[in-house]
N, C-alpha and C. Protein backbone atom coordinates (compact mmCIF):
# COMPACT_ATOMS: atom_id res chain seq x y z
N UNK A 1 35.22 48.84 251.62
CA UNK A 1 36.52 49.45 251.78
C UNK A 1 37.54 48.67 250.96
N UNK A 2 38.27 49.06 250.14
CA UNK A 2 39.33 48.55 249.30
C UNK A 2 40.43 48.42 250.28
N UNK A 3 40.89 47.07 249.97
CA UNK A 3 42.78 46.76 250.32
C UNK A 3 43.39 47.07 250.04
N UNK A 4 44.60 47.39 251.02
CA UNK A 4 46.36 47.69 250.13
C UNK A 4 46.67 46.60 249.73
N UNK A 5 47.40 46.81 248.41
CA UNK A 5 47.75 45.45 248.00
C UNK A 5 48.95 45.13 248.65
N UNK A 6 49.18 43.78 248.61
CA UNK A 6 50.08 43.10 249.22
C UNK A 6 51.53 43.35 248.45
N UNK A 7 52.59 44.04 249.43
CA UNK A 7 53.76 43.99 248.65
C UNK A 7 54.52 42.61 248.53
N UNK A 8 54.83 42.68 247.49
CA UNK A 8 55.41 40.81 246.88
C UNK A 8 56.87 40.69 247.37
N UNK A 9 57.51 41.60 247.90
CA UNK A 9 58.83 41.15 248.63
C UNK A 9 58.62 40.68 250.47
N UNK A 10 58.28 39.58 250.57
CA UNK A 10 58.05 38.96 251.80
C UNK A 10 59.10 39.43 253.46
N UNK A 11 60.38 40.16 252.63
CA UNK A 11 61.12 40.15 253.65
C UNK A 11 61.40 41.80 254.12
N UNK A 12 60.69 42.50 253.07
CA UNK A 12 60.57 44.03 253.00
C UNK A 12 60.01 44.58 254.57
N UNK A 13 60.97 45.97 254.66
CA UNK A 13 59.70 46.58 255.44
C UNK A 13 58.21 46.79 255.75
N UNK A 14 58.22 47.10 253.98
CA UNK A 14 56.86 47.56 253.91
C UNK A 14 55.87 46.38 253.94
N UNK A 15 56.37 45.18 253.67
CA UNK A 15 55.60 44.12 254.17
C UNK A 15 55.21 43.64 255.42
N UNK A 16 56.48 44.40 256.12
CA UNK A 16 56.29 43.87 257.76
C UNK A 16 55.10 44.95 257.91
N UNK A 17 54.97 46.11 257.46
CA UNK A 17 53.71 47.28 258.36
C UNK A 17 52.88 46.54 257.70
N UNK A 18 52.62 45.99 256.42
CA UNK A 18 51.36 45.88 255.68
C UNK A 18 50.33 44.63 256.64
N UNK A 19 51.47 43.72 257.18
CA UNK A 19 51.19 42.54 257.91
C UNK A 19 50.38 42.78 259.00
N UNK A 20 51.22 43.36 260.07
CA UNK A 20 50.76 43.71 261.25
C UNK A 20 49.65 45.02 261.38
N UNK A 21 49.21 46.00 260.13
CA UNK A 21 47.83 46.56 259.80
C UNK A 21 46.73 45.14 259.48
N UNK A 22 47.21 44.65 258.71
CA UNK A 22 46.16 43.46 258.46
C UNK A 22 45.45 42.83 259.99
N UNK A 23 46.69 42.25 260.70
CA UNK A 23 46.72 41.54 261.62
C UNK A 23 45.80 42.56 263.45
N UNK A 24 46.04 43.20 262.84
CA UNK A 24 45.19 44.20 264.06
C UNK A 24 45.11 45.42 263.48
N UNK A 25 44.95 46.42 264.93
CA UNK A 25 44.39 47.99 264.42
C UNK A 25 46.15 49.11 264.83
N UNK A 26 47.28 48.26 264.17
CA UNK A 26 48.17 48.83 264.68
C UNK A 26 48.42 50.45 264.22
N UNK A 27 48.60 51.49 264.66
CA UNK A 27 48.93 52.88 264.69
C UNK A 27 50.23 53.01 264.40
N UNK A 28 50.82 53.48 263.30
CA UNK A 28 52.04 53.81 262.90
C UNK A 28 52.29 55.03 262.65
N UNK A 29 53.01 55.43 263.63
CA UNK A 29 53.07 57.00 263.75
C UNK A 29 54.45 57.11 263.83
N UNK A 30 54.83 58.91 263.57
CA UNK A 30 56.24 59.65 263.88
C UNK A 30 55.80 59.72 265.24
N UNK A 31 57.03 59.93 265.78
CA UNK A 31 57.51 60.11 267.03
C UNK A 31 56.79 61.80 267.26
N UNK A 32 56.84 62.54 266.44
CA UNK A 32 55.99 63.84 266.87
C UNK A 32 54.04 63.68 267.05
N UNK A 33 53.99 62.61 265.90
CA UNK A 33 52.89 62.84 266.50
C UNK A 33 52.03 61.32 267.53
N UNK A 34 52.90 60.61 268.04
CA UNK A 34 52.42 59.79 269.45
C UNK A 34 53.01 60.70 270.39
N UNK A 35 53.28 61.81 270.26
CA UNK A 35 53.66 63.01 271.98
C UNK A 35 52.35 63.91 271.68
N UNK A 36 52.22 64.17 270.20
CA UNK A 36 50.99 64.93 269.96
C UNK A 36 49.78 64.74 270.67
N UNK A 37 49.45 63.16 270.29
CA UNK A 37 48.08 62.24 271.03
C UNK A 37 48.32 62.03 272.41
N UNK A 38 49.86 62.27 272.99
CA UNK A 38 49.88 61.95 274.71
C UNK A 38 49.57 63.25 274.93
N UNK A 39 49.63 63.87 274.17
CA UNK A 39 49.80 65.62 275.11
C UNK A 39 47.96 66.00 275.02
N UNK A 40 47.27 65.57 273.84
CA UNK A 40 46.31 65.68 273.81
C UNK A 40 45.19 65.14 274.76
N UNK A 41 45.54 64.02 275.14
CA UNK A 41 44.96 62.88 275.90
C UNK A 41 45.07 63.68 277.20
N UNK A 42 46.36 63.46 277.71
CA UNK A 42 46.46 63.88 278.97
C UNK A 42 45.48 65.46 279.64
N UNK A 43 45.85 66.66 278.44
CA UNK A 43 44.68 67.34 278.51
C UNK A 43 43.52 67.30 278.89
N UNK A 44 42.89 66.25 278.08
CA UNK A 44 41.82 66.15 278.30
C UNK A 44 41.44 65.10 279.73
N UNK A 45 41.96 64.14 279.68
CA UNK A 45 42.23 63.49 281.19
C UNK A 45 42.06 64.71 282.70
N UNK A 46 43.14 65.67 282.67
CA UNK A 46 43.61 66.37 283.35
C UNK A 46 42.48 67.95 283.25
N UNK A 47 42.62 67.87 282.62
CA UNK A 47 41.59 69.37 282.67
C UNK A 47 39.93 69.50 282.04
N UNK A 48 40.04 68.76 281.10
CA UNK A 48 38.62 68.67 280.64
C UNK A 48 37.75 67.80 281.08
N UNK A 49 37.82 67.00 281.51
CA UNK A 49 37.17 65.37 282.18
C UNK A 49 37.08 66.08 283.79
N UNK A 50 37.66 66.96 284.73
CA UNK A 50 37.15 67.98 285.70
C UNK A 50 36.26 68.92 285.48
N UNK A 51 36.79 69.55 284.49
CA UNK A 51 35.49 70.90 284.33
C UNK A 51 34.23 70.35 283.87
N UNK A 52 33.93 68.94 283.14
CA UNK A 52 32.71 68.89 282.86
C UNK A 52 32.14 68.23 283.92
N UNK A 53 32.59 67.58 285.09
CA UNK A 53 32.33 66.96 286.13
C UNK A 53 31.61 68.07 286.95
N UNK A 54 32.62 69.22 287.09
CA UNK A 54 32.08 70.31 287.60
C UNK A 54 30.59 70.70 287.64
N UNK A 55 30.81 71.21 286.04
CA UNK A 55 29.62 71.47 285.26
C UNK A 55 28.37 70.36 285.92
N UNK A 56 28.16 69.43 285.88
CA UNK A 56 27.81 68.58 285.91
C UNK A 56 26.92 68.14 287.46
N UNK A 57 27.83 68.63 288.21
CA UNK A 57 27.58 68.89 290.12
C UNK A 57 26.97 70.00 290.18
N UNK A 58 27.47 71.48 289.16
CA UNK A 58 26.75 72.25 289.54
C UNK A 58 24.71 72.65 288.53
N UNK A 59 24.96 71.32 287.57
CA UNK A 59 23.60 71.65 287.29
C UNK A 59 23.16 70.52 287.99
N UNK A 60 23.19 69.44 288.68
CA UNK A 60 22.44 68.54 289.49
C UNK A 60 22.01 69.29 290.87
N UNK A 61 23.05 70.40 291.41
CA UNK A 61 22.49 71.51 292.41
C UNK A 61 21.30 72.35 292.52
N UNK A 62 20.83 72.24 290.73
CA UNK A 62 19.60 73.25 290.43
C UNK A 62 18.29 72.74 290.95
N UNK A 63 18.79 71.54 291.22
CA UNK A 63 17.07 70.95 291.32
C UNK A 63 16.88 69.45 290.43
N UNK A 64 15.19 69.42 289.79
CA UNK A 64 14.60 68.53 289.43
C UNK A 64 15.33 68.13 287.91
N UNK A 65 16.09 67.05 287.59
CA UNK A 65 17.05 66.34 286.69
C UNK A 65 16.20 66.13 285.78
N UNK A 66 15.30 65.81 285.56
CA UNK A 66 14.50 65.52 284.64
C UNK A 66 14.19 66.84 283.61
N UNK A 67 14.01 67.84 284.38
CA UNK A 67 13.77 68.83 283.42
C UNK A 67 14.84 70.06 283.28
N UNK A 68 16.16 69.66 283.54
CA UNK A 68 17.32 70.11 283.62
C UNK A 68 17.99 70.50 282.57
N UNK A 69 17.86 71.11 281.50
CA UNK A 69 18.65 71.04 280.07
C UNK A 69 20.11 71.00 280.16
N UNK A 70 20.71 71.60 281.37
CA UNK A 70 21.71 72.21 281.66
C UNK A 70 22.78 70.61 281.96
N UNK A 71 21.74 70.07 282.68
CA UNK A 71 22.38 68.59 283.36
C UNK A 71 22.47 68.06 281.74
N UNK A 72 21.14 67.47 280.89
CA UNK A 72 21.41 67.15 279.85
C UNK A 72 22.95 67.18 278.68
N UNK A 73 23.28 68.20 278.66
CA UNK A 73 24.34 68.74 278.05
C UNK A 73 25.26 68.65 278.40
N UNK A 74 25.15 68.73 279.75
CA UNK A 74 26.66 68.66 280.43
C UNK A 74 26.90 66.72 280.76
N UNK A 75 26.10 65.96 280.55
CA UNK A 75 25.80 64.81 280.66
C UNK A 75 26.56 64.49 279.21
N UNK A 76 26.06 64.94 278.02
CA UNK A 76 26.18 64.50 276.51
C UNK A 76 27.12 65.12 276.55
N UNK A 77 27.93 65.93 276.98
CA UNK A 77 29.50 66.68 276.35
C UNK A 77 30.54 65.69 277.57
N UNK A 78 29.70 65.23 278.41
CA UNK A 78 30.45 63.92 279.10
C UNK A 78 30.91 62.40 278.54
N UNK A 79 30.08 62.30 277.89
CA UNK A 79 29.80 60.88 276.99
C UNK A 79 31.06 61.23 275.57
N UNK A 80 30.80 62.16 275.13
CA UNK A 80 31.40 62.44 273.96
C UNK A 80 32.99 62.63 274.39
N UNK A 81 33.31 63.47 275.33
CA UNK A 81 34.34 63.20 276.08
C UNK A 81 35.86 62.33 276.18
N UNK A 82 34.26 61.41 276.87
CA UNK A 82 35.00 59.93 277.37
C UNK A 82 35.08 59.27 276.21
N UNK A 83 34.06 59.22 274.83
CA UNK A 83 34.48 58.50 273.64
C UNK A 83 35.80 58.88 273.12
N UNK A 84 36.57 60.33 272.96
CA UNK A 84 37.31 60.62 272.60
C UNK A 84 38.41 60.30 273.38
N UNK A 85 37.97 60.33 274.66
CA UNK A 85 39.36 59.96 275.28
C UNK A 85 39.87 58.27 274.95
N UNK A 86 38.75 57.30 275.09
CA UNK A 86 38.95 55.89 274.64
C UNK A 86 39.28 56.01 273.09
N UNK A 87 39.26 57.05 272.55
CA UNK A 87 39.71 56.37 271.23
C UNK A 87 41.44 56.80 271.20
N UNK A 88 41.71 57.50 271.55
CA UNK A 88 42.81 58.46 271.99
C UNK A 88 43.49 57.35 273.02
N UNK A 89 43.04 56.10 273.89
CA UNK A 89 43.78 55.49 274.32
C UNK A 89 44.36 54.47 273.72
N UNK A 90 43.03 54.16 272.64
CA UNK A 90 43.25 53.13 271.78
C UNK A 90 44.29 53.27 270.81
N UNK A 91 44.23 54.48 270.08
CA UNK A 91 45.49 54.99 269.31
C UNK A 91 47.06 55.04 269.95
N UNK A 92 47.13 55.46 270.98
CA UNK A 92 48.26 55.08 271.77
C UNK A 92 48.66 53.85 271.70
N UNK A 93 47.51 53.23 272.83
CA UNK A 93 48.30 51.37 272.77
C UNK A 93 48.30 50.76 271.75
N UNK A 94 48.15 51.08 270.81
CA UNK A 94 48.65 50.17 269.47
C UNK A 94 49.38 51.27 268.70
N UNK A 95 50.26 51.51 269.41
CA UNK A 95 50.71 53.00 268.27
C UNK A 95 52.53 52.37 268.03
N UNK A 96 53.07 52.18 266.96
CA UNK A 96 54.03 51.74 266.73
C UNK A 96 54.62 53.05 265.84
N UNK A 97 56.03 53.59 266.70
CA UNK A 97 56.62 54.72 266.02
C UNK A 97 57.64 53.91 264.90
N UNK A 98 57.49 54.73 263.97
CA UNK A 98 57.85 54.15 262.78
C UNK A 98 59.63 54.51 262.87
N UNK A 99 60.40 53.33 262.83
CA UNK A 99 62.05 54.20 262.65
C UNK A 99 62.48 54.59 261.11
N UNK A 100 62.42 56.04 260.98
CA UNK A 100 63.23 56.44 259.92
C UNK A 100 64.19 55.78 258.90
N UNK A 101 65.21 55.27 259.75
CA UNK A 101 66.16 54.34 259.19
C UNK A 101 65.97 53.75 258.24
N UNK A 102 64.93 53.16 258.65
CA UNK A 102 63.82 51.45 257.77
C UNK A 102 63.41 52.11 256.54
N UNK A 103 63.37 53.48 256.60
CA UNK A 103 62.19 53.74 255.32
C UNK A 103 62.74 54.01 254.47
N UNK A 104 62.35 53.49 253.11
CA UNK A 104 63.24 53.23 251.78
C UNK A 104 62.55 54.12 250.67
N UNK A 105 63.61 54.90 249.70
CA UNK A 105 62.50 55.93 248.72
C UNK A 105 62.80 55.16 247.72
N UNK A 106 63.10 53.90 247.14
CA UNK A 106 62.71 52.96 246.05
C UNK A 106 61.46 53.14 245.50
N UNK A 107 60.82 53.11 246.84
CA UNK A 107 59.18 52.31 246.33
C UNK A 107 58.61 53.11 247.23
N UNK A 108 57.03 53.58 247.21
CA UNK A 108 56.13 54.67 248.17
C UNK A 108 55.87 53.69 249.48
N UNK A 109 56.44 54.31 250.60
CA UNK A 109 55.59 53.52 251.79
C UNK A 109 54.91 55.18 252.66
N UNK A 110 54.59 54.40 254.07
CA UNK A 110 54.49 55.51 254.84
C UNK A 110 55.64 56.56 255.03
N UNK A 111 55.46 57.55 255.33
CA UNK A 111 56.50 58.80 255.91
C UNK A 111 56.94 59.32 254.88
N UNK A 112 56.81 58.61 253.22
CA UNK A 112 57.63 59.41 252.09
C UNK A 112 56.75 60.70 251.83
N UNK A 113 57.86 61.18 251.80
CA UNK A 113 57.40 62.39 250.52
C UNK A 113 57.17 61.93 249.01
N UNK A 114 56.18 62.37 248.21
CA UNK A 114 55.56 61.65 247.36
C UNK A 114 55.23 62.95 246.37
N UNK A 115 56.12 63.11 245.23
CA UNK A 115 55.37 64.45 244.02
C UNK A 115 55.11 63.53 243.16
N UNK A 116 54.06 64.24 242.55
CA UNK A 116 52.83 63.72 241.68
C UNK A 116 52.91 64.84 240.30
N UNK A 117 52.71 64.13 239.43
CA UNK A 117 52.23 65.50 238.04
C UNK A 117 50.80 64.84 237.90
N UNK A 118 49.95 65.40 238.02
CA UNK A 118 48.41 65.23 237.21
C UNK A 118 48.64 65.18 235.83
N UNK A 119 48.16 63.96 235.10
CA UNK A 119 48.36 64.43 233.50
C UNK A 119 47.67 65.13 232.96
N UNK A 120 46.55 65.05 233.64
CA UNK A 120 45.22 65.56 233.09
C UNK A 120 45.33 66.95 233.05
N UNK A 121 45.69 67.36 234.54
CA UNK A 121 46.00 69.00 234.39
C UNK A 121 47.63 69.26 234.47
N UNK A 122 48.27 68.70 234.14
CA UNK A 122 50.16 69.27 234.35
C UNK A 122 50.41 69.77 235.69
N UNK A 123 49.67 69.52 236.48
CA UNK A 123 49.61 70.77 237.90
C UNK A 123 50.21 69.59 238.82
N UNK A 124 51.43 69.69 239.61
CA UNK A 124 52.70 68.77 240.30
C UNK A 124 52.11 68.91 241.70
N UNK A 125 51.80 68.18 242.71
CA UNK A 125 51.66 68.25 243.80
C UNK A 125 52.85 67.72 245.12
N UNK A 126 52.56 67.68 246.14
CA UNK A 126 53.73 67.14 247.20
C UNK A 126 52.52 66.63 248.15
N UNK A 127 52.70 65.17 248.51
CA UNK A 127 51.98 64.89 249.56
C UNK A 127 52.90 63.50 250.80
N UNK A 128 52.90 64.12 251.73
CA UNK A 128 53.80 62.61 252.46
C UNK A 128 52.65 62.10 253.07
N UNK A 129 52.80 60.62 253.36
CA UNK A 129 52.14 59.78 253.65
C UNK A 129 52.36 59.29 254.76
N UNK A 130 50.84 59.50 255.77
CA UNK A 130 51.33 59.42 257.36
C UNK A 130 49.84 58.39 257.83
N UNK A 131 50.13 57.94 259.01
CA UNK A 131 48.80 57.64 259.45
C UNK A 131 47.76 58.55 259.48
N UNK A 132 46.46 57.67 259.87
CA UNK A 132 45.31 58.62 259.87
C UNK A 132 45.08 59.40 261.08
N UNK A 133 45.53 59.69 261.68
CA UNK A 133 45.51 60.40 262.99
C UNK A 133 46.80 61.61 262.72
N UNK A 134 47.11 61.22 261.83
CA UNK A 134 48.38 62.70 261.69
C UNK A 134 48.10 63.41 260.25
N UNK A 135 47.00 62.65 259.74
CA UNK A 135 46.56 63.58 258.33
C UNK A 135 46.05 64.80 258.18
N UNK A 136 46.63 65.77 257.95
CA UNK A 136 46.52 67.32 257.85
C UNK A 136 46.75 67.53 256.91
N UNK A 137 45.43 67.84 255.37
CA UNK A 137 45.55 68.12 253.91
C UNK A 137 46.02 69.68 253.89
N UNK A 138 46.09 70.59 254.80
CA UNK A 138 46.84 71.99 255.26
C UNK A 138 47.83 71.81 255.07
N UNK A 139 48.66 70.67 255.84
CA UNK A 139 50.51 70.69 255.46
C UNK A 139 50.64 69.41 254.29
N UNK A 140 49.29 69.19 253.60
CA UNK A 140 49.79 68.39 252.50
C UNK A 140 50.23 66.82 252.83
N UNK A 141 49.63 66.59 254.39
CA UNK A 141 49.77 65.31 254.53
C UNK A 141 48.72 64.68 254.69
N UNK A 142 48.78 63.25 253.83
CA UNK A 142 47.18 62.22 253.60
C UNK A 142 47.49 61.07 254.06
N UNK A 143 46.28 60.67 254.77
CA UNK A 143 46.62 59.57 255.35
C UNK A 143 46.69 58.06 253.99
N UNK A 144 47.44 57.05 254.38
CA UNK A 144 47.77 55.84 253.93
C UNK A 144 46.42 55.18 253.74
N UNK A 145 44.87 55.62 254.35
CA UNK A 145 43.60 54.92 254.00
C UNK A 145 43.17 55.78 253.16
N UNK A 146 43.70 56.62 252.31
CA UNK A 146 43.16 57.50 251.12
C UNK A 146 43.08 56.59 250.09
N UNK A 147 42.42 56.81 248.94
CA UNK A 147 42.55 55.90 247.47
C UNK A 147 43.63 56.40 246.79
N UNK A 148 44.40 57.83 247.18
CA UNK A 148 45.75 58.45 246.45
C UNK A 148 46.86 57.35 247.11
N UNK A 149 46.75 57.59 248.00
CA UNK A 149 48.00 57.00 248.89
C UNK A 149 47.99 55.23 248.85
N UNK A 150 46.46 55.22 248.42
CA UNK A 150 46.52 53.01 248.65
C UNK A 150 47.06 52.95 247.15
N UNK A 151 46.55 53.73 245.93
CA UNK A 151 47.48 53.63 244.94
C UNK A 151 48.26 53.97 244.83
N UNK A 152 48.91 54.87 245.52
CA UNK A 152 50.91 54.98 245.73
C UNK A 152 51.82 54.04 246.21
N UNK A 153 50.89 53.38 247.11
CA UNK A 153 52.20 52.11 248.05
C UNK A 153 52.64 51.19 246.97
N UNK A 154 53.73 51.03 247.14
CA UNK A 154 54.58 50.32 246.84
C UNK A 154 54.99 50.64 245.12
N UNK A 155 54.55 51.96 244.76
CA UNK A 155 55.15 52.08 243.27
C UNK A 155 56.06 52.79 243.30
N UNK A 156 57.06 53.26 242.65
CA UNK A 156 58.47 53.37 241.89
C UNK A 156 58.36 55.19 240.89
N UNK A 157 59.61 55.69 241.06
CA UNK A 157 59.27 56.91 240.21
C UNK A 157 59.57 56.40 238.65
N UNK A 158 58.48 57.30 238.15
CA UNK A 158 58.43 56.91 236.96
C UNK A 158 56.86 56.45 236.99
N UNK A 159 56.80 55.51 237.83
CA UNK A 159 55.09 54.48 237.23
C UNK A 159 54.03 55.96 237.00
N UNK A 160 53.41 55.43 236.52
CA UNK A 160 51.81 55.93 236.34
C UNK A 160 50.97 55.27 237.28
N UNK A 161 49.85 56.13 238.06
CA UNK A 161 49.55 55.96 238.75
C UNK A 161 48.16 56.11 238.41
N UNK A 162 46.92 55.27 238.39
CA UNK A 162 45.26 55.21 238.26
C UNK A 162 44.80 55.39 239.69
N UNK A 163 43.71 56.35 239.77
CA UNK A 163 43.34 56.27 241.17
C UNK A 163 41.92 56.89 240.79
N UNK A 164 40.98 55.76 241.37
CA UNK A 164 39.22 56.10 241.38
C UNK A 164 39.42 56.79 242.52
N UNK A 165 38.60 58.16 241.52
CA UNK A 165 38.22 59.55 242.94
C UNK A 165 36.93 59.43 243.12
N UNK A 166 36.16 59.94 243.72
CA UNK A 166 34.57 60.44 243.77
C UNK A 166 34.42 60.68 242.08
N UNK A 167 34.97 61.98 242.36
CA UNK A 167 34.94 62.62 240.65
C UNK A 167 35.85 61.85 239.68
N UNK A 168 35.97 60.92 239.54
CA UNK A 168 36.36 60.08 238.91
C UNK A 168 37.84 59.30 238.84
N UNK A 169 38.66 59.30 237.36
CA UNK A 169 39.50 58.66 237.39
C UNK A 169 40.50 59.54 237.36
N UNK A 170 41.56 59.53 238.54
CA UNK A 170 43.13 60.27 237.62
C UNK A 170 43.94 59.49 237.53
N UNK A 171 45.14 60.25 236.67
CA UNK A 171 46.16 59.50 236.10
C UNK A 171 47.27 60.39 236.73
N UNK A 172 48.05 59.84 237.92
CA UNK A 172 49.38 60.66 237.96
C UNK A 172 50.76 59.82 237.57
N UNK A 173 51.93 60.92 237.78
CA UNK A 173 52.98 60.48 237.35
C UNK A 173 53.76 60.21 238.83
N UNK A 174 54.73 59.52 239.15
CA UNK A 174 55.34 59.67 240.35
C UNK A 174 56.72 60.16 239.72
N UNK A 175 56.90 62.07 240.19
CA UNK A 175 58.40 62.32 240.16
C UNK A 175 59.16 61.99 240.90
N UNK A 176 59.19 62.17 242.17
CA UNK A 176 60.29 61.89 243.13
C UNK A 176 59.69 61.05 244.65
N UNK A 177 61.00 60.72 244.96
CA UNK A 177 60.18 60.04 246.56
C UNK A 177 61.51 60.46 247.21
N UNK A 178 61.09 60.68 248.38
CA UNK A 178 61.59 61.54 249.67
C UNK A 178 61.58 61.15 250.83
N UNK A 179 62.69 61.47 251.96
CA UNK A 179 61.92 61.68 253.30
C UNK A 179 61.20 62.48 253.63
């Protein structure tokens, strides 16, 4: 896995997130989406973590467990469940909402809006840069552990931008930066 590079202004914002990602598994999210992951969580807490319990009582009612497919399944959609819900807790308690205020369109951090020209093809894109739990390539948002976005942090409009894809190398331009 490749590093973000280290931004060289020590007293910067973007140095303080870069720090405290290093330093643990901190979650830097908008405020829409840590209500997103509570509303999700709780869901599943509240309504789904019952019905498979259900499920669960009523295939142990059938009889012999061992040859139960029904128990099986409802056993493994239990497990899977509860993984999601622990990861979903984990994202919470380390979830640090990012304040707006702080965020500067000098230089690419999280939350910017970010247009791109491909040189290769002239074709201009828009992508803002969010954590990985709020990355939706539908509304054009990528998370900050992409190779687009680890080569966006901390550059300037104007730079040229190199970024190893699968399919190889591109070259973008950075037009504008945004909220």
């Amino acid at each position: 896995m490749q590093k973000m590079r280290v931004p060289s202004n020590r007293n910067s914002f973007l140095f303080q997130m870069y720090k405290e990602v290093e330093m643990s598994k901190v979650n830097y999210l908008t405020e829409e989406g840590l209500e997103k992951l509570r509303k999700e969580l709780d869901h599943l807490k509240s309504v789904e973590r019952p019905a498979i319990s259900k499920m669960i009582a009523e295939a142990r009612d059938k009889g012999d467990l061992s040859e139960n497919a029904e128990y099986d399944a409802a056993k493994e959609a239990q497990g899977m469940l509860e993984l999601r819900i622990s990861k979903l807790e984990d994202l919470v308690a380390n979830a640090r909402v990012i304040d707006e205020s702080k965020i500067d369109t000098e230089r690419v951090q999280i939350l910017n809006r970010v247009k791109l020209k491909n040189l290769k093809t002239n074709a201009v894109v828009e992508y803002m840069l969010v954590s990985e739990s709020e990355a939706n390539l539908r509304e054009n948002k990528i998370s900050i552990a992409t190779p687009i976005a680890k080569a966006l942090i901390g550059k300037k409009i104007g730079d040229i931008v190199e970024v190893q894809v699968p399919s190889g190398l591109m070259k973008f331009e950075i037009l504008s930066i945004s909220l």
